[in-house]
N, C-alpha and C. Protein backbone atom coordinates (compact mmCIF):
# COMPACT_ATOMS: atom_id res chain seq x y z
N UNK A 1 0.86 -1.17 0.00
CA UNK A 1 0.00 0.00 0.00
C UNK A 1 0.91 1.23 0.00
N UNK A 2 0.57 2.00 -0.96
CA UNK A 2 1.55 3.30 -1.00
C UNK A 2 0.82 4.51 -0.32
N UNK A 3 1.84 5.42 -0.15
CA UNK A 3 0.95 6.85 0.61
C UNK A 3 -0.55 7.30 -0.15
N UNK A 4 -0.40 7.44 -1.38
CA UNK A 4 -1.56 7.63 -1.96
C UNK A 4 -2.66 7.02 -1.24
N UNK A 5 -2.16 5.76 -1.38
CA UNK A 5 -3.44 4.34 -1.05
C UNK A 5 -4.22 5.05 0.17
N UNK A 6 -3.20 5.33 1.52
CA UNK A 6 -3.19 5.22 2.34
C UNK A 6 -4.06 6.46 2.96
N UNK A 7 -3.57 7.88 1.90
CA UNK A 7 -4.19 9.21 2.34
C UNK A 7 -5.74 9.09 2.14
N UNK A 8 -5.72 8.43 0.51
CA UNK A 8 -7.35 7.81 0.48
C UNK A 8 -8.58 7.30 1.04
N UNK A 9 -7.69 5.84 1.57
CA UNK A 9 -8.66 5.54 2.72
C UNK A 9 -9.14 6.36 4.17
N UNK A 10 -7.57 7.09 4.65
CA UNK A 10 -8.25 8.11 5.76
C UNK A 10 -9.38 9.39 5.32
N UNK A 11 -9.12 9.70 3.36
CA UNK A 11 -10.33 10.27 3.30
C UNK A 11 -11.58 9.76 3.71
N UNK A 12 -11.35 8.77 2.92
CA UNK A 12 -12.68 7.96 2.94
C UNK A 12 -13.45 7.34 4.17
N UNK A 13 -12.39 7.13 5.51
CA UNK A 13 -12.86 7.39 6.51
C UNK A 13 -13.30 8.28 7.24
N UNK A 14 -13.14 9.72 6.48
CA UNK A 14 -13.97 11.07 7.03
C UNK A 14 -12.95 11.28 8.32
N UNK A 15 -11.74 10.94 8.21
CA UNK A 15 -10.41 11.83 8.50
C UNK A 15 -10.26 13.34 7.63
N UNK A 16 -10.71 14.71 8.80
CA UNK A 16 -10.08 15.77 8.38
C UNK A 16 -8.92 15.95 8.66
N UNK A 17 -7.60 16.12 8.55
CA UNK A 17 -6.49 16.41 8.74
C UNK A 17 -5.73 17.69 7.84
N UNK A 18 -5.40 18.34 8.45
CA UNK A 18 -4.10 19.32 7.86
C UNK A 18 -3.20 17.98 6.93
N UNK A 19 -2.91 19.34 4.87
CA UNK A 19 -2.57 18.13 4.78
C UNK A 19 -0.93 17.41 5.39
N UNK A 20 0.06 18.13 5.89
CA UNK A 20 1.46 18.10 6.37
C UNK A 20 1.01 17.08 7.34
N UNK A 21 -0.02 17.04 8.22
CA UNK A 21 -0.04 16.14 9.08
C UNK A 21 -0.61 14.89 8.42
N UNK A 22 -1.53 14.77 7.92
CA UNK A 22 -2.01 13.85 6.85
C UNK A 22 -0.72 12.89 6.12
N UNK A 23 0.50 13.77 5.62
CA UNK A 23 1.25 12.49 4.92
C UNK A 23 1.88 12.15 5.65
N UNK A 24 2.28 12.97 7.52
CA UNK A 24 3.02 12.36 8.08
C UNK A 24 2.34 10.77 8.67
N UNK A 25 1.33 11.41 8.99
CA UNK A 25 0.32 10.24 9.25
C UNK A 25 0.42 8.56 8.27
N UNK A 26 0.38 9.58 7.08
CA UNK A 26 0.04 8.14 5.99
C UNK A 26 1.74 7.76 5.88
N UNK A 27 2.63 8.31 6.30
CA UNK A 27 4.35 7.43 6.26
C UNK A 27 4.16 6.97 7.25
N UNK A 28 3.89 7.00 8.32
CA UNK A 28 3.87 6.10 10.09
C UNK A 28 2.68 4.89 9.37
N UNK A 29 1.48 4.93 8.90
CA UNK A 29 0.50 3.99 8.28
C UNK A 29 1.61 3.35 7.12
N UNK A 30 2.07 3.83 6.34
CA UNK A 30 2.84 2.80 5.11
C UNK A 30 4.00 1.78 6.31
N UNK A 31 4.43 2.52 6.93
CA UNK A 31 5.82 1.84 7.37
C UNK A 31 4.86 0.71 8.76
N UNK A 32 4.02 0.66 9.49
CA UNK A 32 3.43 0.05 9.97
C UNK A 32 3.04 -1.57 9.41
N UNK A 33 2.16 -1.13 7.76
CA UNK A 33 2.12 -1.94 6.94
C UNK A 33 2.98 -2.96 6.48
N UNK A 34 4.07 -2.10 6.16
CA UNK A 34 5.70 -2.89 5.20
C UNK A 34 5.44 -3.57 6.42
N UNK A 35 5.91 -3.28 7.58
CA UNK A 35 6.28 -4.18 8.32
C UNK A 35 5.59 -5.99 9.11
N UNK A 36 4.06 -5.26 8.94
CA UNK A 36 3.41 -6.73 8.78
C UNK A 36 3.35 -7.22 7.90
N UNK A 37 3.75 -7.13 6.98
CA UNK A 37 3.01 -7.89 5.63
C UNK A 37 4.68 -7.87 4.65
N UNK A 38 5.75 -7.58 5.11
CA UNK A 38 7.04 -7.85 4.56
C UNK A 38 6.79 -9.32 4.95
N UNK A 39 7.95 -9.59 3.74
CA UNK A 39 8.67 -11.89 3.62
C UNK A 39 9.24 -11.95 4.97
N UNK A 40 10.16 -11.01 5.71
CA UNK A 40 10.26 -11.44 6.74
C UNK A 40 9.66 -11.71 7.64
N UNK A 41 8.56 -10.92 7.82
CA UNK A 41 7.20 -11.05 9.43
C UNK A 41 6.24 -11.51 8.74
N UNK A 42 6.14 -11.79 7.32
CA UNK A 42 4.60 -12.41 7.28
C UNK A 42 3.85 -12.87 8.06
N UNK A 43 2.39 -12.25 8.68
CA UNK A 43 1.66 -13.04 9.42
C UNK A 43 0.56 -13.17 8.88
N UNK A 44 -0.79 -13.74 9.19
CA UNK A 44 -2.18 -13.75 9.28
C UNK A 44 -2.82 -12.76 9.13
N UNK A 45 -3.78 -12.54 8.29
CA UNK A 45 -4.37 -10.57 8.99
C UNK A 45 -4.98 -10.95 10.07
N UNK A 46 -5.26 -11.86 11.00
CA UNK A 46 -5.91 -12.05 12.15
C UNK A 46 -5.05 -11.77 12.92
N UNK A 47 -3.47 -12.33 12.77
CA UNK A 47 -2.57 -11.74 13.57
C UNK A 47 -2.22 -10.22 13.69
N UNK A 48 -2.32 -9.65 12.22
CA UNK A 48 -2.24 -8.91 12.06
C UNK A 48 -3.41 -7.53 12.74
N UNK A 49 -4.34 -7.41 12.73
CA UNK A 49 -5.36 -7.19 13.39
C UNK A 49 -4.48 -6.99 14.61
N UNK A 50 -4.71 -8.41 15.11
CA UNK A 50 -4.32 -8.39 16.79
C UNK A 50 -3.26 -7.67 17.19
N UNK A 51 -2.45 -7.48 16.34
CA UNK A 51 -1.14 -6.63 16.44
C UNK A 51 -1.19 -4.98 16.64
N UNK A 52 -1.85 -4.80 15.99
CA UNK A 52 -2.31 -3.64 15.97
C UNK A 52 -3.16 -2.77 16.99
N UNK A 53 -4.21 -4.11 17.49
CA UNK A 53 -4.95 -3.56 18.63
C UNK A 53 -4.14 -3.41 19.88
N UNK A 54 -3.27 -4.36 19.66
CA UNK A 54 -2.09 -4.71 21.37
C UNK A 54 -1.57 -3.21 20.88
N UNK A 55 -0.96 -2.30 20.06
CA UNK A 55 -0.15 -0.88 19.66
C UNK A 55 -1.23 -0.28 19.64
N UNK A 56 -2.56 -0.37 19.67
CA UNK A 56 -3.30 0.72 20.28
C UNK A 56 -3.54 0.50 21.32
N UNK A 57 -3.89 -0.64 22.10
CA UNK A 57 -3.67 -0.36 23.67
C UNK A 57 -2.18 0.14 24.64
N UNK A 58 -1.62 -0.24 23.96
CA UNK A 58 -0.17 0.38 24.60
C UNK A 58 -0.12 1.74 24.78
N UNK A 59 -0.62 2.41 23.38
CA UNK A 59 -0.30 3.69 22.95
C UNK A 59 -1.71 4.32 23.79
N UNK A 60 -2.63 3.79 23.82
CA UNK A 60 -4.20 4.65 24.58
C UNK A 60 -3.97 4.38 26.13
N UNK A 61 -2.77 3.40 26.23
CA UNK A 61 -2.63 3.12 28.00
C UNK A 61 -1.20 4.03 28.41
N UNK A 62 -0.56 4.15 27.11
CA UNK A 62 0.58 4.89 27.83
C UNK A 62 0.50 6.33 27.56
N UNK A 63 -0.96 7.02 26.62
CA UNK A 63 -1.39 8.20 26.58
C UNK A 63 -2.32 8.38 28.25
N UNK A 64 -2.94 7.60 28.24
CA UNK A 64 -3.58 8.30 29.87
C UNK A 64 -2.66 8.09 30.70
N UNK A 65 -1.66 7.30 30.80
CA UNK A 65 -0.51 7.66 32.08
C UNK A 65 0.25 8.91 31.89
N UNK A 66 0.43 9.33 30.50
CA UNK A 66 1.04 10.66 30.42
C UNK A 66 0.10 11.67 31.23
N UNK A 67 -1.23 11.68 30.61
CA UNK A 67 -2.19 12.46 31.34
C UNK A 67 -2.59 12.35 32.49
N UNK A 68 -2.11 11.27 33.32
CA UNK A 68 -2.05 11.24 34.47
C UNK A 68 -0.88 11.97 35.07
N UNK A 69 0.15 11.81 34.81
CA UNK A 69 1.45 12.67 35.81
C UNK A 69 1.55 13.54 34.74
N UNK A 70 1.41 14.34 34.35
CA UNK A 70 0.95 15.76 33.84
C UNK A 70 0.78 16.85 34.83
C-alpha cells in the first residue's frame, strides 16, 4: 500500500487532517504496513489485526498515564 493508497482511505474514513499532518500520518501507516506484511514477518491478517490492537492499547494506556502525571 503506497501513501496515496493510504491518504485515500483516511479520506474515505472522514479523517479531516491538515494536509502536512495527513502524509506524516500516511508514512507512520505505510511503514506500519511494510512491516506486517514484509517476507520477513509475514503473518495472518488475524494476527495482524491483533497486532495492531495490542499498539493501540499500549499507545491509549501509555497516553492516559502521560495524562495522568501531567
Amino acid at each position: 500500500m503506497n501513501d496515496m493508497e493510504i491518504k485515500s482511505a483516511l479520506a474515505r474514513k472522514g479523517y479531516k487532517v491538515h494536509p502536512y499532518r495527513l502524509d506524516a500520518i500516511a508514512k507512520a501507516a505505510s511503514k506500519i504496513v511494510t512491516v506486517l506484511c514484509t517476507n520477513a514477518t509475514l503473518i495472518a491478517y488475524e494476527d495482524a489485526i491483533m497486532a495492531i490492537d495490542v499498539a493501540r492499547a499500549i499507545i491509549t494506556g501509555g497516553a492516559a498515564d502521560d495524562a495522568d502525571n501531567a
